[in-house]
PDB file of N, CA and C in Angstrom:
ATOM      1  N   UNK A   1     -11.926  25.984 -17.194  1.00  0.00           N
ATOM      2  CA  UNK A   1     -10.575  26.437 -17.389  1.00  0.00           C
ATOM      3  C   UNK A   1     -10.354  26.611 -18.885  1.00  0.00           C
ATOM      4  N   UNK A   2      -9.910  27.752 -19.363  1.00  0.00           N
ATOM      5  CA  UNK A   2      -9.949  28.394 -20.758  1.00  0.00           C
ATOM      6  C   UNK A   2      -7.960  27.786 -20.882  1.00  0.00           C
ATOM      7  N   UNK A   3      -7.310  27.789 -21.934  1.00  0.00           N
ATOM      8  CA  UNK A   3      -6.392  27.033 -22.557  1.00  0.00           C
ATOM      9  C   UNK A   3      -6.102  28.314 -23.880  1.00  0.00           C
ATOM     10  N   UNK A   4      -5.381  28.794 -23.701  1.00  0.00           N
ATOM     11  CA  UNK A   4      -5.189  29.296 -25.294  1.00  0.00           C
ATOM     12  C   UNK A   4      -4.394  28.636 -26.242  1.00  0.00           C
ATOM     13  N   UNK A   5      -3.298  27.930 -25.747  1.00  0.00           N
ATOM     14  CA  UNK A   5      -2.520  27.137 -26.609  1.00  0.00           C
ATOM     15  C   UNK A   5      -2.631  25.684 -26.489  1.00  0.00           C
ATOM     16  N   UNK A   6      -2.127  25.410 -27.479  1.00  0.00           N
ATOM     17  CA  UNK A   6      -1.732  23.494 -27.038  1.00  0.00           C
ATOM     18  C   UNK A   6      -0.572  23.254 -26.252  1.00  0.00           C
ATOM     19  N   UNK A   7       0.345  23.882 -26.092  1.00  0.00           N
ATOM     20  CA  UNK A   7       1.123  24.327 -25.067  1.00  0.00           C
ATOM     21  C   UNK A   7       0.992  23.888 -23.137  1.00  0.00           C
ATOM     22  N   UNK A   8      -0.215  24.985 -23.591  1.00  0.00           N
ATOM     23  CA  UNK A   8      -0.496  25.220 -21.954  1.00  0.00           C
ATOM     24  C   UNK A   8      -1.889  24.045 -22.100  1.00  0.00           C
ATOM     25  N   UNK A   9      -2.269  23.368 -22.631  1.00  0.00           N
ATOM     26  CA  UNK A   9      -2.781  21.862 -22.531  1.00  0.00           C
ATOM     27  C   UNK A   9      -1.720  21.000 -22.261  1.00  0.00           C
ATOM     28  N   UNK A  10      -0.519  20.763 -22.619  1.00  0.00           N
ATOM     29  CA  UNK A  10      -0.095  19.794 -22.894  1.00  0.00           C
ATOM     30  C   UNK A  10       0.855  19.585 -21.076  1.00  0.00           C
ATOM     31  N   UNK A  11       1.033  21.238 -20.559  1.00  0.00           N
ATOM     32  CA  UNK A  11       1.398  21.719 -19.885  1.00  0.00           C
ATOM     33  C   UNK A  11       0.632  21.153 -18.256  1.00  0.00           C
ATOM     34  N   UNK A  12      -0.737  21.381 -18.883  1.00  0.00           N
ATOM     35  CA  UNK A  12      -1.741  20.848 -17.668  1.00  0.00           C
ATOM     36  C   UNK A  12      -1.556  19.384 -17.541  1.00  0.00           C
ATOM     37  N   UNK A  13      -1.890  18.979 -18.974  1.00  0.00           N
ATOM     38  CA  UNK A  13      -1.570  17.154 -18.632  1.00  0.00           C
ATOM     39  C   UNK A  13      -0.670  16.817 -18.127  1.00  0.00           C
ATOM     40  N   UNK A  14       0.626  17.275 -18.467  1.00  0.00           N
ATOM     41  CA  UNK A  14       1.805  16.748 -18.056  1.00  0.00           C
ATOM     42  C   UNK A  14       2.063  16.655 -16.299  1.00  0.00           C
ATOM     43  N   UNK A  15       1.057  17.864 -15.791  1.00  0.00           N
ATOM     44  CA  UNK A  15       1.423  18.502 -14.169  1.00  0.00           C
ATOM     45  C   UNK A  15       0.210  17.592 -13.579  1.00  0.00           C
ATOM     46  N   UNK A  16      -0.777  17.228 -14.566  1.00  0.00           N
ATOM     47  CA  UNK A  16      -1.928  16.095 -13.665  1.00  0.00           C
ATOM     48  C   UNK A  16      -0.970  15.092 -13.904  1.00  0.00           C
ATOM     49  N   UNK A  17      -0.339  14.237 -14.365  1.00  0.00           N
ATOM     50  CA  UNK A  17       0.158  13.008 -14.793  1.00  0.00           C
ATOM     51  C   UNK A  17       1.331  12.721 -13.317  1.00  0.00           C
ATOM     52  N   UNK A  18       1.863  14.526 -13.451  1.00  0.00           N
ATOM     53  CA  UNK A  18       3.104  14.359 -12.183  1.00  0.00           C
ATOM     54  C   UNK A  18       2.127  14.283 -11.120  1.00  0.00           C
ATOM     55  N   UNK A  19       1.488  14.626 -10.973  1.00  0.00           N
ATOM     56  CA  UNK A  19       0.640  14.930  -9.106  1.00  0.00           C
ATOM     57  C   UNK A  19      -0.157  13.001  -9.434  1.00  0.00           C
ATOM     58  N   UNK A  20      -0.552  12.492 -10.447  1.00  0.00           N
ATOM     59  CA  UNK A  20      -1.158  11.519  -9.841  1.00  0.00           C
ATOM     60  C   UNK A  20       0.163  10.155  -9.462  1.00  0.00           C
ATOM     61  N   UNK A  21       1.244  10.671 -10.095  1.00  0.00           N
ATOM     62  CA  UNK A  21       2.823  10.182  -9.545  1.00  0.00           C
ATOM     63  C   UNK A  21       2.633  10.139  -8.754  1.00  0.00           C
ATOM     64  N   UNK A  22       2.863  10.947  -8.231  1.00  0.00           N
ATOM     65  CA  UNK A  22       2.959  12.065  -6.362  1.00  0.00           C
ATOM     66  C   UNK A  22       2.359  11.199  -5.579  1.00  0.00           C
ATOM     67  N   UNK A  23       1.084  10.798  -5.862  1.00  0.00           N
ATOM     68  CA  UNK A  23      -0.009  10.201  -4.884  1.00  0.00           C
ATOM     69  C   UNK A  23       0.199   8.617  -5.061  1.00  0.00           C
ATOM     70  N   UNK A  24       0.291   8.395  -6.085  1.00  0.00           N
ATOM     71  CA  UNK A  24       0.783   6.599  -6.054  1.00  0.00           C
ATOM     72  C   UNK A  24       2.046   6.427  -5.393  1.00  0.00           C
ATOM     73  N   UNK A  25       3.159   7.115  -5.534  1.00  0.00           N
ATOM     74  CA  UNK A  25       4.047   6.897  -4.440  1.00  0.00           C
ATOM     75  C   UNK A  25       4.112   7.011  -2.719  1.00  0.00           C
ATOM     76  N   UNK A  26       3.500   8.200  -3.047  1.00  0.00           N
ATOM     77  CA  UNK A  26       2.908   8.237  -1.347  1.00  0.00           C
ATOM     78  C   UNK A  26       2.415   6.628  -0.873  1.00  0.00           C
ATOM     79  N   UNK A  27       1.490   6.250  -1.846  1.00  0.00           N
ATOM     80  CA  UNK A  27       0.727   5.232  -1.505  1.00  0.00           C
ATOM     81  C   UNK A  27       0.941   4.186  -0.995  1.00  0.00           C
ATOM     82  N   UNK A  28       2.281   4.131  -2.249  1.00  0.00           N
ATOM     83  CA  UNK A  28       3.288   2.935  -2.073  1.00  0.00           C
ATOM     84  C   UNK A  28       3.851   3.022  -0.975  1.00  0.00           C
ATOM     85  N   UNK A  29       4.416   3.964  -0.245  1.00  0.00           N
ATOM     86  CA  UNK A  29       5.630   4.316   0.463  1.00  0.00           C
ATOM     87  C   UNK A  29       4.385   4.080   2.110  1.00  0.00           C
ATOM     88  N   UNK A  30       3.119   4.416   2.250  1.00  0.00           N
ATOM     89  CA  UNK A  30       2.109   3.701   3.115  1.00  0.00           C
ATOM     90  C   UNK A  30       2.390   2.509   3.292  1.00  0.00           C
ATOM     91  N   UNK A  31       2.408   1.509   2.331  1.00  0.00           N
ATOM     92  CA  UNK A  31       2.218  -0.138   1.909  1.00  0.00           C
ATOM     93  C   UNK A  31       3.441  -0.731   2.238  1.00  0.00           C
ATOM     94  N   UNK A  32       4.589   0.090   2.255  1.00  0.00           N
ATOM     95  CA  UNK A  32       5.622  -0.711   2.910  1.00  0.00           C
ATOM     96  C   UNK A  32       5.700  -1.333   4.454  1.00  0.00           C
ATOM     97  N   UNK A  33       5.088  -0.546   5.402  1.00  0.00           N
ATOM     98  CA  UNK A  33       4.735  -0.665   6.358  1.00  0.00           C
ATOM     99  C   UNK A  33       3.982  -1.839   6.805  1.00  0.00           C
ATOM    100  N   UNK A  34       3.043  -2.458   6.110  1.00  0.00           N
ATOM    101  CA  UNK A  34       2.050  -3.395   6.593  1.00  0.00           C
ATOM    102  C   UNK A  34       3.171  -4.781   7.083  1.00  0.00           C
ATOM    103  N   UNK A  35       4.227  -5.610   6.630  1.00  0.00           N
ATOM    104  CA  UNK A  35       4.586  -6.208   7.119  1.00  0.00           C
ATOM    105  C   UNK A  35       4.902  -6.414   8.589  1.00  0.00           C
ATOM    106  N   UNK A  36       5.628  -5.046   8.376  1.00  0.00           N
ATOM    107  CA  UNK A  36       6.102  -4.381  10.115  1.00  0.00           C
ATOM    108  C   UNK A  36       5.204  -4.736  11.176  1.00  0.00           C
ATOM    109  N   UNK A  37       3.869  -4.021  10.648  1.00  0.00           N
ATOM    110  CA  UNK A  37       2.820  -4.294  11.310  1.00  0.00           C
ATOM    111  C   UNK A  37       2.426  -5.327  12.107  1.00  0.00           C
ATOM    112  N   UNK A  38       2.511  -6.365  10.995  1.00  0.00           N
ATOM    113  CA  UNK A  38       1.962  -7.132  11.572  1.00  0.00           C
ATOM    114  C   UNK A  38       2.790  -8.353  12.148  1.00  0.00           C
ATOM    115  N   UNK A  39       4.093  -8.031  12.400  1.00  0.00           N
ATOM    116  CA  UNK A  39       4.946  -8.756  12.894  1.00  0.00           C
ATOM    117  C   UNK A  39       5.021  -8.730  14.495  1.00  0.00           C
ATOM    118  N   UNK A  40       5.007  -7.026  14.615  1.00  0.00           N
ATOM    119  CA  UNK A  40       4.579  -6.563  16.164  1.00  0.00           C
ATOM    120  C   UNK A  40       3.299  -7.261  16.515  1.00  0.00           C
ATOM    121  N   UNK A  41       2.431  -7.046  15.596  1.00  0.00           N
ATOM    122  CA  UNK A  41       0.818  -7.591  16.186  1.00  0.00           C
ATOM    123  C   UNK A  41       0.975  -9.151  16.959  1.00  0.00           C
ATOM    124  N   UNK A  42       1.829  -9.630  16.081  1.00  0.00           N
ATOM    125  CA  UNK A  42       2.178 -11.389  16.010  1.00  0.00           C
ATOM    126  C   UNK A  42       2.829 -11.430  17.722  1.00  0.00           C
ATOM    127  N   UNK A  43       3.422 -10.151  17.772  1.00  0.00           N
ATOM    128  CA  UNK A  43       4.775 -10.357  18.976  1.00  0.00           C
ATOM    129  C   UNK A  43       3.974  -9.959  19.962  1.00  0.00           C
ATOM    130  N   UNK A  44       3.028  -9.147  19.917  1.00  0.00           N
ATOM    131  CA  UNK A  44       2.596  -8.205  21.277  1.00  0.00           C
ATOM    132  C   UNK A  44       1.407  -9.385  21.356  1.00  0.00           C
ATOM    133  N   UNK A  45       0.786 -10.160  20.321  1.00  0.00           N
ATOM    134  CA  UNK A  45      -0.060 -11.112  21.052  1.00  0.00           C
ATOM    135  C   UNK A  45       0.750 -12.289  21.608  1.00  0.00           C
ATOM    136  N   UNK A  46       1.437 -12.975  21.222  1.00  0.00           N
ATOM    137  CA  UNK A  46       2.095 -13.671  21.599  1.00  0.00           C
ATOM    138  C   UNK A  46       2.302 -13.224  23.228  1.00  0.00           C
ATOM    139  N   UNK A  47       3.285 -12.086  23.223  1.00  0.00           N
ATOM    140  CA  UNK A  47       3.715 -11.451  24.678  1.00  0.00           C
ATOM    141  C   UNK A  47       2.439 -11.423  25.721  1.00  0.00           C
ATOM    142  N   UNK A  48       1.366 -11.093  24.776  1.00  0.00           N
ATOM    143  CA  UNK A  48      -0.098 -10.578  25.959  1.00  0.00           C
ATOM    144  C   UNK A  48      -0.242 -11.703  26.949  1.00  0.00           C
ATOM    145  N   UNK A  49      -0.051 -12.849  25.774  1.00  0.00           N
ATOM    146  CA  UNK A  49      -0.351 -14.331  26.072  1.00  0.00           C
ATOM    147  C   UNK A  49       0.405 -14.633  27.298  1.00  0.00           C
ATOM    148  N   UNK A  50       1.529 -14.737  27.070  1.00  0.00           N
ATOM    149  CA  UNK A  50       2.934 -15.231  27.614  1.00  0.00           C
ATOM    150  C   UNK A  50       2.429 -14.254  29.363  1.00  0.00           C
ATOM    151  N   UNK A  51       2.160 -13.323  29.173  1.00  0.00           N
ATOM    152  CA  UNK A  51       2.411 -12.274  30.345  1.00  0.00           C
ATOM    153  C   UNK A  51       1.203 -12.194  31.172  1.00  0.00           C
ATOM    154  N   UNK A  52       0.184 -12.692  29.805  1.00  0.00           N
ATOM    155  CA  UNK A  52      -0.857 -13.040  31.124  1.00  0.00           C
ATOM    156  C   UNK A  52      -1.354 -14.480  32.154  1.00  0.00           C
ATOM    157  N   UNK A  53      -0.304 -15.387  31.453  1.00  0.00           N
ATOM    158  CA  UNK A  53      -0.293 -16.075  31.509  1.00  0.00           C
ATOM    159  C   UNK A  53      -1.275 -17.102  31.373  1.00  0.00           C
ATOM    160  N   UNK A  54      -1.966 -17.254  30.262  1.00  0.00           N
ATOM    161  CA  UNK A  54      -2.591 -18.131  29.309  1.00  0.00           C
ATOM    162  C   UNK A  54      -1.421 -18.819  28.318  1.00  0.00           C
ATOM    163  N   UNK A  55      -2.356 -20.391  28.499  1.00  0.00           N
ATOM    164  CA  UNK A  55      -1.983 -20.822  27.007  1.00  0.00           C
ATOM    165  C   UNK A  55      -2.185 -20.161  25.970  1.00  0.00           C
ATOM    166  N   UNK A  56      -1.835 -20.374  24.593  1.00  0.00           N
ATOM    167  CA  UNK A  56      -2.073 -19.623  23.109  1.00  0.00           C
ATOM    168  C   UNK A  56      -3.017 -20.405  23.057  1.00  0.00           C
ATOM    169  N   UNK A  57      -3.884 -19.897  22.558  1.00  0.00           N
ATOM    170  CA  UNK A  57      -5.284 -20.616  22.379  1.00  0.00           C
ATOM    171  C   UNK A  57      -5.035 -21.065  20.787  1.00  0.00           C
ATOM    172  N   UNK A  58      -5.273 -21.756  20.299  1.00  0.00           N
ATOM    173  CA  UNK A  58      -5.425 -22.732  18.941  1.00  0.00           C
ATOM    174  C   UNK A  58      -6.125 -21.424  18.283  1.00  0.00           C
ATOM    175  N   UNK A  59      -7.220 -21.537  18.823  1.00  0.00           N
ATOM    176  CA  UNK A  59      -8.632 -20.840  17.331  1.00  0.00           C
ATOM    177  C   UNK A  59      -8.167 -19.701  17.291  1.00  0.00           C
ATOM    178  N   UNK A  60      -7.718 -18.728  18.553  1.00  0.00           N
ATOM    179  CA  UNK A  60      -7.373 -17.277  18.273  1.00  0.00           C
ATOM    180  C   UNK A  60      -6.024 -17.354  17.427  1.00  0.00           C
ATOM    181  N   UNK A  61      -5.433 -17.644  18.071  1.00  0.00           N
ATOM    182  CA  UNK A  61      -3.630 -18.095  16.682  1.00  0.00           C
ATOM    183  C   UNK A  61      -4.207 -18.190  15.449  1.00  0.00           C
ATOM    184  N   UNK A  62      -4.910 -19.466  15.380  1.00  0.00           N
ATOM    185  CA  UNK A  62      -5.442 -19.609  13.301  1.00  0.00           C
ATOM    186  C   UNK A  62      -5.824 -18.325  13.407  1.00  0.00           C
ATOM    187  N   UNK A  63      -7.053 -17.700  14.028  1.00  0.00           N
ATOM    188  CA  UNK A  63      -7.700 -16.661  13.106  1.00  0.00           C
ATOM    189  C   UNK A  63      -7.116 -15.367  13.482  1.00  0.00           C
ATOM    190  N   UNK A  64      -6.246 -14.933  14.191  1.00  0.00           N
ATOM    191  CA  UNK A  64      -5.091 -14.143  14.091  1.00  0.00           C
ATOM    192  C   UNK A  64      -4.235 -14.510  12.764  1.00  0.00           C
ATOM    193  N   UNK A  65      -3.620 -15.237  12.551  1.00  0.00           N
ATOM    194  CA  UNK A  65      -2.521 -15.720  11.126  1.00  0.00           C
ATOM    195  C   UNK A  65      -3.029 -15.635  10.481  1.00  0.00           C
ATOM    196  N   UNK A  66      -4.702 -16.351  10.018  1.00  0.00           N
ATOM    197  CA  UNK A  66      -5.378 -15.921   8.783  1.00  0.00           C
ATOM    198  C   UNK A  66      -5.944 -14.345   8.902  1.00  0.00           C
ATOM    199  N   UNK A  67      -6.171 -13.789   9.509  1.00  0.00           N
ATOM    200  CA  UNK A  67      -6.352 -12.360   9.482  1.00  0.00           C
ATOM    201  C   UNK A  67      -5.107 -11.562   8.916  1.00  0.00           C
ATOM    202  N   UNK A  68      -3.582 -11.854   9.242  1.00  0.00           N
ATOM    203  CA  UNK A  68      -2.684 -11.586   8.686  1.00  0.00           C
ATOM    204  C   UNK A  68      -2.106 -11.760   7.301  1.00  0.00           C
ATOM    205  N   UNK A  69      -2.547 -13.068   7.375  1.00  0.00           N
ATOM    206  CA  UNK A  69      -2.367 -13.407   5.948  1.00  0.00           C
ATOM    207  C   UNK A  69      -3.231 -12.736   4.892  1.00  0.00           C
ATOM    208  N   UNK A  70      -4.731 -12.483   5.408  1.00  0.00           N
ATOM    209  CA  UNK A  70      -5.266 -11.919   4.407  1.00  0.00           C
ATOM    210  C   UNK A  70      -4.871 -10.337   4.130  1.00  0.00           C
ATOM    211  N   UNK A  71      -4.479  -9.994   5.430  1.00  0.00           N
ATOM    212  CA  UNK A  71      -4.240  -8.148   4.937  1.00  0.00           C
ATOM    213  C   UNK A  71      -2.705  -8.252   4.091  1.00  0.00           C
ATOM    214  N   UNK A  72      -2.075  -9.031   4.325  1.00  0.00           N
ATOM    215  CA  UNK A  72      -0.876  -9.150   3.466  1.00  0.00           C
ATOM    216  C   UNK A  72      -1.228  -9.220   2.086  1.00  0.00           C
ATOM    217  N   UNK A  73      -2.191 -10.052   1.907  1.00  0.00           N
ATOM    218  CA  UNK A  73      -2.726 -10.637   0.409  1.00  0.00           C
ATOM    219  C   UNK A  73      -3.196  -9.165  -0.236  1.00  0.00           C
ATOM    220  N   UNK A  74      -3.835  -8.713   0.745  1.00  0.00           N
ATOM    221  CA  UNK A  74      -5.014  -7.422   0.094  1.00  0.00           C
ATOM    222  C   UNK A  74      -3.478  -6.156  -0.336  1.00  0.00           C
ATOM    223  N   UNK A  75      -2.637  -6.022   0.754  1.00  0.00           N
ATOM    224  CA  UNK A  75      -2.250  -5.246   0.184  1.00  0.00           C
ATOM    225  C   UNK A  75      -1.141  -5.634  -0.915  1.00  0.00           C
ATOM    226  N   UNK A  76      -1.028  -6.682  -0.810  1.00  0.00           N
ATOM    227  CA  UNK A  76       0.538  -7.052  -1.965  1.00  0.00           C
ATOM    228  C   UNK A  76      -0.129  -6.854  -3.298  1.00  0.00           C
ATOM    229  N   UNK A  77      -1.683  -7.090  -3.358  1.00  0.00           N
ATOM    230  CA  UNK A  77      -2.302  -6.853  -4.727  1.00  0.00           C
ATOM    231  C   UNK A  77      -2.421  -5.614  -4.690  1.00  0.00           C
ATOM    232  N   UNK A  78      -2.875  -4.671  -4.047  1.00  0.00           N
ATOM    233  CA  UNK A  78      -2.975  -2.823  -4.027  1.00  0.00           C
ATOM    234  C   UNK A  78      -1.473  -2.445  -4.491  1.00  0.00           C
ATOM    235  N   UNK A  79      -0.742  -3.205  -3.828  1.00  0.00           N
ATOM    236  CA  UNK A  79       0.556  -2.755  -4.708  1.00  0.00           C
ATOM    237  C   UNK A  79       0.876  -3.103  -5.545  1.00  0.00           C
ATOM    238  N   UNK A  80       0.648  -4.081  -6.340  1.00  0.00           N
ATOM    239  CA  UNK A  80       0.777  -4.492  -7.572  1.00  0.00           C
ATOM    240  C   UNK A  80       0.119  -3.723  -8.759  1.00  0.00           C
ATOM    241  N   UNK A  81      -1.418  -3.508  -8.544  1.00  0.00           N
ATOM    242  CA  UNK A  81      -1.829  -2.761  -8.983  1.00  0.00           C
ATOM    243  C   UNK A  81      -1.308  -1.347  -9.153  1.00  0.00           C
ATOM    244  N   UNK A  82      -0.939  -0.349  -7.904  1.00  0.00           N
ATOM    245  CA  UNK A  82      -0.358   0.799  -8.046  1.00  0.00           C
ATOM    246  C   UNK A  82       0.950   0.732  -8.680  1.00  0.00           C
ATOM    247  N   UNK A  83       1.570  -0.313  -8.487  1.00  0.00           N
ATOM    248  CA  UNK A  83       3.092  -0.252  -9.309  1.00  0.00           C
ATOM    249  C   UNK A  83       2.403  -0.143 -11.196  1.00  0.00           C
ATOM    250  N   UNK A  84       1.921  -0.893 -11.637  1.00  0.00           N
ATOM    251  CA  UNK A  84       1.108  -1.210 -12.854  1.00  0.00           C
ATOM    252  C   UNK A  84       0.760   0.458 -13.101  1.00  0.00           C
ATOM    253  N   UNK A  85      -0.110   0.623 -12.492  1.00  0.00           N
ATOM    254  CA  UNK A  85      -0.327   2.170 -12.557  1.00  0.00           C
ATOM    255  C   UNK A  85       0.680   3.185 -12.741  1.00  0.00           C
ATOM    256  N   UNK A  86       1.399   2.982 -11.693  1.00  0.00           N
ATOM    257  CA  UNK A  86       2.693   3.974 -11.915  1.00  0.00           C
ATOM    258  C   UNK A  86       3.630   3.686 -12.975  1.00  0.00           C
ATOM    259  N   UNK A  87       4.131   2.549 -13.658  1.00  0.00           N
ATOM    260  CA  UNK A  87       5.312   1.986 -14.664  1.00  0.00           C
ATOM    261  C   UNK A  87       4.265   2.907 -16.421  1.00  0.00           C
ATOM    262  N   UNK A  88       2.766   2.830 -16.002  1.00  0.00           N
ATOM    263  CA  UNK A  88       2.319   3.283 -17.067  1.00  0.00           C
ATOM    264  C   UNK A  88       2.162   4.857 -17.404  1.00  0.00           C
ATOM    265  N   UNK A  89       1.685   5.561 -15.969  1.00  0.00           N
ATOM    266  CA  UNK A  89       2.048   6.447 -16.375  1.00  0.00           C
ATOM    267  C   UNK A  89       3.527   7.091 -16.134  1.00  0.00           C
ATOM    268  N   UNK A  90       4.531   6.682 -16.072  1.00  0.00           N
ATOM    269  CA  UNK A  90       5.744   7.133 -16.023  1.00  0.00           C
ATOM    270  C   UNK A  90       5.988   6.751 -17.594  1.00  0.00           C
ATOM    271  N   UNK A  91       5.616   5.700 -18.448  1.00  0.00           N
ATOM    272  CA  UNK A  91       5.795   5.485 -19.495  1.00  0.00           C
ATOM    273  C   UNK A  91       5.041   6.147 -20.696  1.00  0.00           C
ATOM    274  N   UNK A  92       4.341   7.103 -19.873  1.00  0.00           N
ATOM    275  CA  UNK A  92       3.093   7.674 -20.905  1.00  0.00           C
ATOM    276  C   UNK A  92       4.391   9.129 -20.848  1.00  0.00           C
ATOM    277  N   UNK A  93       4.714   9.757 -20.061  1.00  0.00           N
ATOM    278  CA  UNK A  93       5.718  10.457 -19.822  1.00  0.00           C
ATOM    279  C   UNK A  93       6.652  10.546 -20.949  1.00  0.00           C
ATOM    280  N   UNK A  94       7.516   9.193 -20.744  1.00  0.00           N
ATOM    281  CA  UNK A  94       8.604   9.322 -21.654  1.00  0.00           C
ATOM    282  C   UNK A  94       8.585   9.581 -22.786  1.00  0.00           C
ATOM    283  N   UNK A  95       7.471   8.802 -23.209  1.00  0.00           N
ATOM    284  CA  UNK A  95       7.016   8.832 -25.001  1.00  0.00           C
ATOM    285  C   UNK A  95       7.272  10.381 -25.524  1.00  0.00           C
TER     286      UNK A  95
END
């Protein structure tokens, strides 16, 4: 890609900087969701339980909750990270 001015450089950066916006919000706006998730997961096993009439089994509960807990963990850091990402380049922006 040929550039004749600093202009139409500064022009390109500015429109990559907005589109990689674009995509970290999307991202974010994905990541809100996971709680939801896994609240139903919590309810519809619970219910499976209840309806099929089994006890809750001990080991499947722990490693159901710790399975939850960990995708919570994984994504609260993906979002932390993408927020970090995004506050910087929105701040590379302003300057």
């Amino acid at each position: 890609m040929d550039f004749n001015s600093v202009e139409e450089v500064e022009a390109y950066s500015s429109l990559r900087v907005e589109n990689k916006i674009d995509n970290i919000e999307k991202k974010l706006n994905k990541l809100r969701y996971i709680p939801t998730i896994q609240i139903v997961a919590m309810a519809l096993y619970i219910a499976s339980m209840d309806f099929i009439g089994h006890t809750l089994e001990y080991w499947m509960t722990i490693v159901l909750i710790g399975l939850l807990i960990i995708l919570t963990d994984q994504a609260s850091a993906k979002r932390t990270a993408l927020l970090n990402e995004l506050f910087d380049l929105k701040n590379r922006i302003n300057k």
